[in-house]
PDB file of N, CA and C in Angstrom:
ATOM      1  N   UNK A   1       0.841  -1.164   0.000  1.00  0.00           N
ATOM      2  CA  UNK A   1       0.000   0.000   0.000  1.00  0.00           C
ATOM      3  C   UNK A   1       0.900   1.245   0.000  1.00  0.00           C
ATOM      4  N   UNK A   2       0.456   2.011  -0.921  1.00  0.00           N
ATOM      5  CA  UNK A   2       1.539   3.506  -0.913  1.00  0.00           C
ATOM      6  C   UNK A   2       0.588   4.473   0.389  1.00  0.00           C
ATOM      7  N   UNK A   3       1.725   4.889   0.916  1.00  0.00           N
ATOM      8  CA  UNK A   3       1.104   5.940   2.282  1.00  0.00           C
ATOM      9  C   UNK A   3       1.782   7.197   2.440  1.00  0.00           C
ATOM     10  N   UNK A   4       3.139   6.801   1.841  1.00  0.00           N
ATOM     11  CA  UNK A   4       4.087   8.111   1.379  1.00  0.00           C
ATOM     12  C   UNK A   4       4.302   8.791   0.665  1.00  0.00           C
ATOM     13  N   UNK A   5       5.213   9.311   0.732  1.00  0.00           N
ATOM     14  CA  UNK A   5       5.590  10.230  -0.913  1.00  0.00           C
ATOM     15  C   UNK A   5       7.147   9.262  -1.485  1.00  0.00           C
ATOM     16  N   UNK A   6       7.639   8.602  -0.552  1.00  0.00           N
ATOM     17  CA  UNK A   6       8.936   8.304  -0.975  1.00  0.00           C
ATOM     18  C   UNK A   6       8.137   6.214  -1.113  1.00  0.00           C
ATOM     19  N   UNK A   7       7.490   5.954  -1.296  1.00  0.00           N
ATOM     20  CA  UNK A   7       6.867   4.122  -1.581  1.00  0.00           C
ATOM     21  C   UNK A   7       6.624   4.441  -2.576  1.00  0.00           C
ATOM     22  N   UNK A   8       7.083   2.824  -3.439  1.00  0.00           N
ATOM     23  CA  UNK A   8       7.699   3.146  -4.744  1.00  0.00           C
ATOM     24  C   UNK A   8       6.615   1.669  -4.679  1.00  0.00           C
ATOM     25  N   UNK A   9       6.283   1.474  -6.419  1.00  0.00           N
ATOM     26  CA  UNK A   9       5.132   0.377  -7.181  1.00  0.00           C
ATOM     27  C   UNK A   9       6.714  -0.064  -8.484  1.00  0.00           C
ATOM     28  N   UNK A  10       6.754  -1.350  -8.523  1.00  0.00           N
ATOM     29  CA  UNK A  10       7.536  -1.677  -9.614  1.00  0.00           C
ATOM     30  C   UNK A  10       8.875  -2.106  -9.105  1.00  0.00           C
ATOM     31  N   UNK A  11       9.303  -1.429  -9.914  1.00  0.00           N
ATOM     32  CA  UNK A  11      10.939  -1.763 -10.185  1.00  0.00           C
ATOM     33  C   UNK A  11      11.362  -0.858 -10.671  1.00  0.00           C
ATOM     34  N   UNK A  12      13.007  -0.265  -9.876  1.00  0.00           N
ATOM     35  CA  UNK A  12      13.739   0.422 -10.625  1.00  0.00           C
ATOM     36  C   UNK A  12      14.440   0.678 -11.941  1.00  0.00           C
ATOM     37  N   UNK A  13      14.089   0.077 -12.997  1.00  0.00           N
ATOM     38  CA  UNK A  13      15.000  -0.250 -13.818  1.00  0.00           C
ATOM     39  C   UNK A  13      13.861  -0.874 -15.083  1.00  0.00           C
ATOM     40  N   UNK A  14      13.942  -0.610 -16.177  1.00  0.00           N
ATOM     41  CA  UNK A  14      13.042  -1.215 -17.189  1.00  0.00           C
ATOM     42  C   UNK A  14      13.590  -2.650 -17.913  1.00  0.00           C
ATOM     43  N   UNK A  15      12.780  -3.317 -17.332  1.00  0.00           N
ATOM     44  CA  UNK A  15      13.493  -5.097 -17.938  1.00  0.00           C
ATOM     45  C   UNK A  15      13.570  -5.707 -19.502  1.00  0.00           C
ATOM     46  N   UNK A  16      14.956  -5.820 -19.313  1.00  0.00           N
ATOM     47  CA  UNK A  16      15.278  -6.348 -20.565  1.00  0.00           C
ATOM     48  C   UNK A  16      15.555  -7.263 -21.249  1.00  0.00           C
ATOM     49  N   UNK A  17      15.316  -8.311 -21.835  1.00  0.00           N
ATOM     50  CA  UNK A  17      15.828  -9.701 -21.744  1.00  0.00           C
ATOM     51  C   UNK A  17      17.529  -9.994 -22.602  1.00  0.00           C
ATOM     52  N   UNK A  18      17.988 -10.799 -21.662  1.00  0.00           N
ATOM     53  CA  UNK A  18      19.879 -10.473 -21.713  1.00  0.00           C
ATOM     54  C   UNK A  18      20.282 -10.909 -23.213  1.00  0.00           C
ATOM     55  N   UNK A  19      18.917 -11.430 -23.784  1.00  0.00           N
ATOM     56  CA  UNK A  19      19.569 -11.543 -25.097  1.00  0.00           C
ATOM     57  C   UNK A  19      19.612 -10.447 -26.505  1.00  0.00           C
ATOM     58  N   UNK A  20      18.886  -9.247 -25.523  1.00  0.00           N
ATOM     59  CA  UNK A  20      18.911  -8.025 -26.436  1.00  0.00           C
ATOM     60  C   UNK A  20      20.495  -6.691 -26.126  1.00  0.00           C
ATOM     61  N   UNK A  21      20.766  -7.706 -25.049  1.00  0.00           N
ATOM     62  CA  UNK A  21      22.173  -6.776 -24.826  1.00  0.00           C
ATOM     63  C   UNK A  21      23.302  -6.894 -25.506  1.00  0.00           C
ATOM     64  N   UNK A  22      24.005  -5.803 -26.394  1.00  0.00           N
ATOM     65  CA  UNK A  22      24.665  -6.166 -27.010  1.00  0.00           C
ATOM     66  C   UNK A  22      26.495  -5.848 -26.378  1.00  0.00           C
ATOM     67  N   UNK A  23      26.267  -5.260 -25.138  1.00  0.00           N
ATOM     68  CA  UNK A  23      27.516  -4.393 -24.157  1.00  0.00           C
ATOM     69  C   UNK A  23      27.071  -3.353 -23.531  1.00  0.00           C
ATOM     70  N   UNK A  24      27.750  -3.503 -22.338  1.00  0.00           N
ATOM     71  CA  UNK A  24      27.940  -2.856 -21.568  1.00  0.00           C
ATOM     72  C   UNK A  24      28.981  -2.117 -21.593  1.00  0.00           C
ATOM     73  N   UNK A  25      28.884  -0.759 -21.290  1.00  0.00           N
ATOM     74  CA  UNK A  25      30.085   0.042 -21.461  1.00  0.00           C
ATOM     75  C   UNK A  25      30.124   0.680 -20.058  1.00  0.00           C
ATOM     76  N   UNK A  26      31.482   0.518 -19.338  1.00  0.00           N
ATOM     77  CA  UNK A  26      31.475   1.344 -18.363  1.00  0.00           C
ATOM     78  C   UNK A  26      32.578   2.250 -18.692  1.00  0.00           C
ATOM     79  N   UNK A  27      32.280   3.367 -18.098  1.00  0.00           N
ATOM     80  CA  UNK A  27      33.078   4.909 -18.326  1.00  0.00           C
ATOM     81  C   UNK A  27      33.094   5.975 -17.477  1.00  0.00           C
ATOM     82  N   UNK A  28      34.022   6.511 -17.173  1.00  0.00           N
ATOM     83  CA  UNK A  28      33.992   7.579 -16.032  1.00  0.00           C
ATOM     84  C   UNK A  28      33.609   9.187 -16.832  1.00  0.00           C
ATOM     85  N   UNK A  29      33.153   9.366 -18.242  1.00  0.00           N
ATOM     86  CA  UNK A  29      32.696  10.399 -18.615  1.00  0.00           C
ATOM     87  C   UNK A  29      31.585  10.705 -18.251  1.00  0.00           C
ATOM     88  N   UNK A  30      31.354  12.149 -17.640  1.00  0.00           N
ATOM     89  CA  UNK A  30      30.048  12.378 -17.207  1.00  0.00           C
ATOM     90  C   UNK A  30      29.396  12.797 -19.118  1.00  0.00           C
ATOM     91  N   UNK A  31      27.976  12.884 -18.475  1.00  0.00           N
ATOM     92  CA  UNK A  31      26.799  12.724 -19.410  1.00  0.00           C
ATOM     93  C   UNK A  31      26.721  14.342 -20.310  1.00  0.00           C
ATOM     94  N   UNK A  32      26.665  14.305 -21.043  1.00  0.00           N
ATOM     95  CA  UNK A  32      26.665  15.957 -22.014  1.00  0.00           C
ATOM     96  C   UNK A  32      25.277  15.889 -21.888  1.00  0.00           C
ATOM     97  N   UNK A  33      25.098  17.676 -21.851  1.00  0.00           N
ATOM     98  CA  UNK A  33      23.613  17.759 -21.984  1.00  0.00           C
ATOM     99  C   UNK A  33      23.302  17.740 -23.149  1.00  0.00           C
ATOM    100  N   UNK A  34      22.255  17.664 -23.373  1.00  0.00           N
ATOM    101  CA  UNK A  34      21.334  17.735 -25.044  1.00  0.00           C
ATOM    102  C   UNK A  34      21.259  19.041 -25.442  1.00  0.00           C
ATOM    103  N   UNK A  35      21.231  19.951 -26.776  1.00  0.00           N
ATOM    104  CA  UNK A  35      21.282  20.833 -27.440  1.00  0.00           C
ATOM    105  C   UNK A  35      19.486  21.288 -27.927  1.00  0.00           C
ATOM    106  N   UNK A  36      19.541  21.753 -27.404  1.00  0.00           N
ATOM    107  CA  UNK A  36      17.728  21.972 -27.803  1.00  0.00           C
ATOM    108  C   UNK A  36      17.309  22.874 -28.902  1.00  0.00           C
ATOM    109  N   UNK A  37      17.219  22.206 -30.031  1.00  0.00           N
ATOM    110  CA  UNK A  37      17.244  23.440 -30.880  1.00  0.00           C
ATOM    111  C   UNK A  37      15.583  23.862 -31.199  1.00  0.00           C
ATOM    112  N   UNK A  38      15.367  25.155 -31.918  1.00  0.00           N
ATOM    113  CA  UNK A  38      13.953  25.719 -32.111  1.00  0.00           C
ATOM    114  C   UNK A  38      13.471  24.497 -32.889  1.00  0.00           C
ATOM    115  N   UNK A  39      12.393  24.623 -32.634  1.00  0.00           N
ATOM    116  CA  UNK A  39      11.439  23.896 -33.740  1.00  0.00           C
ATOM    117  C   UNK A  39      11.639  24.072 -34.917  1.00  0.00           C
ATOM    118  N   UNK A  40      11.232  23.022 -35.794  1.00  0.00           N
ATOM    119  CA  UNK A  40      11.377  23.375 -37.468  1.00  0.00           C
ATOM    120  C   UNK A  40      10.017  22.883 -38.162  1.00  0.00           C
ATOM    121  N   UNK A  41       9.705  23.258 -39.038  1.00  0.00           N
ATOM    122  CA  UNK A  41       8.157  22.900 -40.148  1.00  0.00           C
ATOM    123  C   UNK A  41       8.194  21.150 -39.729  1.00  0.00           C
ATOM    124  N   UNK A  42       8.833  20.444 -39.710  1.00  0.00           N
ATOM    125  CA  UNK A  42       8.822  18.943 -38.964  1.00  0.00           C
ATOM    126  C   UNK A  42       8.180  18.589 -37.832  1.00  0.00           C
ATOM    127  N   UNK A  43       9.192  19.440 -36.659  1.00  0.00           N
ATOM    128  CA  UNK A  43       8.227  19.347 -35.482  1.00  0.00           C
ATOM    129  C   UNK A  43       7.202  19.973 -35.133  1.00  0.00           C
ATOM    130  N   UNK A  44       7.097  21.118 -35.581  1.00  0.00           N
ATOM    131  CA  UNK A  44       5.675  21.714 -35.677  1.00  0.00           C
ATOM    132  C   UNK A  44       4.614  20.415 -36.049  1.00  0.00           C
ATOM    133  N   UNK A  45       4.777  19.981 -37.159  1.00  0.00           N
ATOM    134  CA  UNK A  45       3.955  19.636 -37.896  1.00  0.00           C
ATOM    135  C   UNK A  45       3.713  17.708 -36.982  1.00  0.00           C
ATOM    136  N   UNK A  46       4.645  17.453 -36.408  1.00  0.00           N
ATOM    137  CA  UNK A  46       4.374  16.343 -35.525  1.00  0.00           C
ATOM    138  C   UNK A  46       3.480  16.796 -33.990  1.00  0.00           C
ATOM    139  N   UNK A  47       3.945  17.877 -33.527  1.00  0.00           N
ATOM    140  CA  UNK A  47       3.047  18.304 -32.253  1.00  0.00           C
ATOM    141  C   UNK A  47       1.596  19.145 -32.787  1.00  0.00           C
ATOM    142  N   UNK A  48       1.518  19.060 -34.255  1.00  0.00           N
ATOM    143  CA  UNK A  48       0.275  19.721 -34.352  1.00  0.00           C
ATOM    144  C   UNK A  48      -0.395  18.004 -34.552  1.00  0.00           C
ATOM    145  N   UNK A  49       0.123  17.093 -34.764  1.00  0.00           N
ATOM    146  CA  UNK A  49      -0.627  16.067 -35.018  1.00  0.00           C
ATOM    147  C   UNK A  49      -0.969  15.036 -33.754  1.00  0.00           C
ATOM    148  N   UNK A  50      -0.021  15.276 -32.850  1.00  0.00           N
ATOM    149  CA  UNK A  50       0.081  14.728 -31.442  1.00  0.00           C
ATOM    150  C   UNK A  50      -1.418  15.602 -30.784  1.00  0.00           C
ATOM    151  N   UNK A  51      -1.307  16.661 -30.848  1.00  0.00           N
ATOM    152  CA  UNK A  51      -2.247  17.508 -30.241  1.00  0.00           C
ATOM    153  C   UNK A  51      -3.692  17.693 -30.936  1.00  0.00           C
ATOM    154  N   UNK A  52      -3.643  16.799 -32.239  1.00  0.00           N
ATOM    155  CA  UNK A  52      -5.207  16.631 -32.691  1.00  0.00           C
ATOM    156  C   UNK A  52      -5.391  15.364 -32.586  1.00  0.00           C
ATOM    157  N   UNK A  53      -4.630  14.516 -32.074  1.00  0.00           N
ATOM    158  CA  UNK A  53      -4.971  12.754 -31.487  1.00  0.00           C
ATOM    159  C   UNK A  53      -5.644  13.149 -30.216  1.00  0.00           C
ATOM    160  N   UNK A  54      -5.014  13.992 -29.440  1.00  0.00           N
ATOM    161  CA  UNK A  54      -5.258  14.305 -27.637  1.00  0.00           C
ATOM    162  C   UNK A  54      -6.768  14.535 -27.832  1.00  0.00           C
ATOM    163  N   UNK A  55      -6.982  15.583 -28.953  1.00  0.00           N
ATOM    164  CA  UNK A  55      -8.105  16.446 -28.597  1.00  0.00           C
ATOM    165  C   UNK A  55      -9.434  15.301 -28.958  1.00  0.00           C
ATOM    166  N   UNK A  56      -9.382  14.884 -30.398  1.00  0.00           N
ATOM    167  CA  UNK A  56      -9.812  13.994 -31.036  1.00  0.00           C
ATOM    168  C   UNK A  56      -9.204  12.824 -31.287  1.00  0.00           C
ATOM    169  N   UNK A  57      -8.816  11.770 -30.750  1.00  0.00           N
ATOM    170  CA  UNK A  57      -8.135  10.701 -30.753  1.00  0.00           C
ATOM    171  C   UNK A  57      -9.473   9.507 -31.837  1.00  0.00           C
ATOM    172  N   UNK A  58     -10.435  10.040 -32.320  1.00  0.00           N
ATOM    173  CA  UNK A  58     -11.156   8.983 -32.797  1.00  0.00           C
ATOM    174  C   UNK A  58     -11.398   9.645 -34.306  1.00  0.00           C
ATOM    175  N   UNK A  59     -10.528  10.600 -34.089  1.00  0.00           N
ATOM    176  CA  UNK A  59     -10.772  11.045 -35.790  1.00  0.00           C
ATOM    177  C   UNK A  59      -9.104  10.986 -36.490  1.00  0.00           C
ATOM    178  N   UNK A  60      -8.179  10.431 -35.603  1.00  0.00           N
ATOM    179  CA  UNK A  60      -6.937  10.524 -36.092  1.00  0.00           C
ATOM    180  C   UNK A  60      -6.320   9.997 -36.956  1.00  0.00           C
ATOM    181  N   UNK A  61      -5.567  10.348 -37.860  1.00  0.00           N
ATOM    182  CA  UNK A  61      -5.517   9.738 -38.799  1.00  0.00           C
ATOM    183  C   UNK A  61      -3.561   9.286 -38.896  1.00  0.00           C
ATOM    184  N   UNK A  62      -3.218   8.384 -39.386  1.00  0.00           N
ATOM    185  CA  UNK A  62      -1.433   7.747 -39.900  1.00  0.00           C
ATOM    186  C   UNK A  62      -1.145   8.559 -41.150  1.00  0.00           C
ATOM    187  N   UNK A  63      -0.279   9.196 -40.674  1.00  0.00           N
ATOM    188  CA  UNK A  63       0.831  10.065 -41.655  1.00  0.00           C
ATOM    189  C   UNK A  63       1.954   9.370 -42.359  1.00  0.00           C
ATOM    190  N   UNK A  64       1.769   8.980 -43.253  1.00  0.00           N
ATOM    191  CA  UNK A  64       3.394   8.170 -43.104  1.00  0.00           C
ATOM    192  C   UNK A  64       4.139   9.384 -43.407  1.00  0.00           C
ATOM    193  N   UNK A  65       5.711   9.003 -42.869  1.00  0.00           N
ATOM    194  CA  UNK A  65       6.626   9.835 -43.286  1.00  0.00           C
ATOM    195  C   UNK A  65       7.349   9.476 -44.560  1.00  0.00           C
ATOM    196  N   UNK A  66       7.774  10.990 -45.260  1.00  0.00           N
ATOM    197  CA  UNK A  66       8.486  10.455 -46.355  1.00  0.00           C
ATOM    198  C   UNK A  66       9.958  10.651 -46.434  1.00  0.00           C
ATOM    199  N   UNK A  67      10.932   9.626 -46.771  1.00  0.00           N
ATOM    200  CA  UNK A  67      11.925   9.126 -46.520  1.00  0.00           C
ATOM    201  C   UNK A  67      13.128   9.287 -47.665  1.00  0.00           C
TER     202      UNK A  67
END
C-alpha cells in the first residue's frame, strides 16, 4: 500500500531480456547535456498532429513519413 511520498510500485529499472544486450560500457565520462534546438516545419507539424490525437483521438488519422 503507498502511504508516502517516498513508496515506490515496480521496479527500478526497465526489464530487458539479456539476449537483447549487445555491451555494456562502463566509463567515467560524465553525461553531455542535449542541445535543444527551435522547432522546425517537422516538429511543428508532428506536435500539431500529437495535439489533434489528444483532442480527437477517434478522428486521427497515420501520416506516413516520407523518406
Amino acid at each position: 500500500m503507498i502511504q508516502d511520498s517516498d513508496c515506490r510500485i515496480g521496479v527500478p529499472f526497465i526489464p530487458i531480456p539479456a539476449e537483447k544486450i549487445a555491451a555494456i560500457v562502463i566509463t567515467q565520462s560524465s553525461d553531455s547535456a542535449s542541445t535543444v534546438e527551435p522547432p522546425d516545419a517537422e516538429t511543428n507539424a508532428i506536435a500539431g498532429h500529437l495535439s489533434a490525437t489528444a483532442i480527437m483521438p477517434h478522428k486521427a488519422t497515420v501520416v506516413p513519413i516520407a523518406h
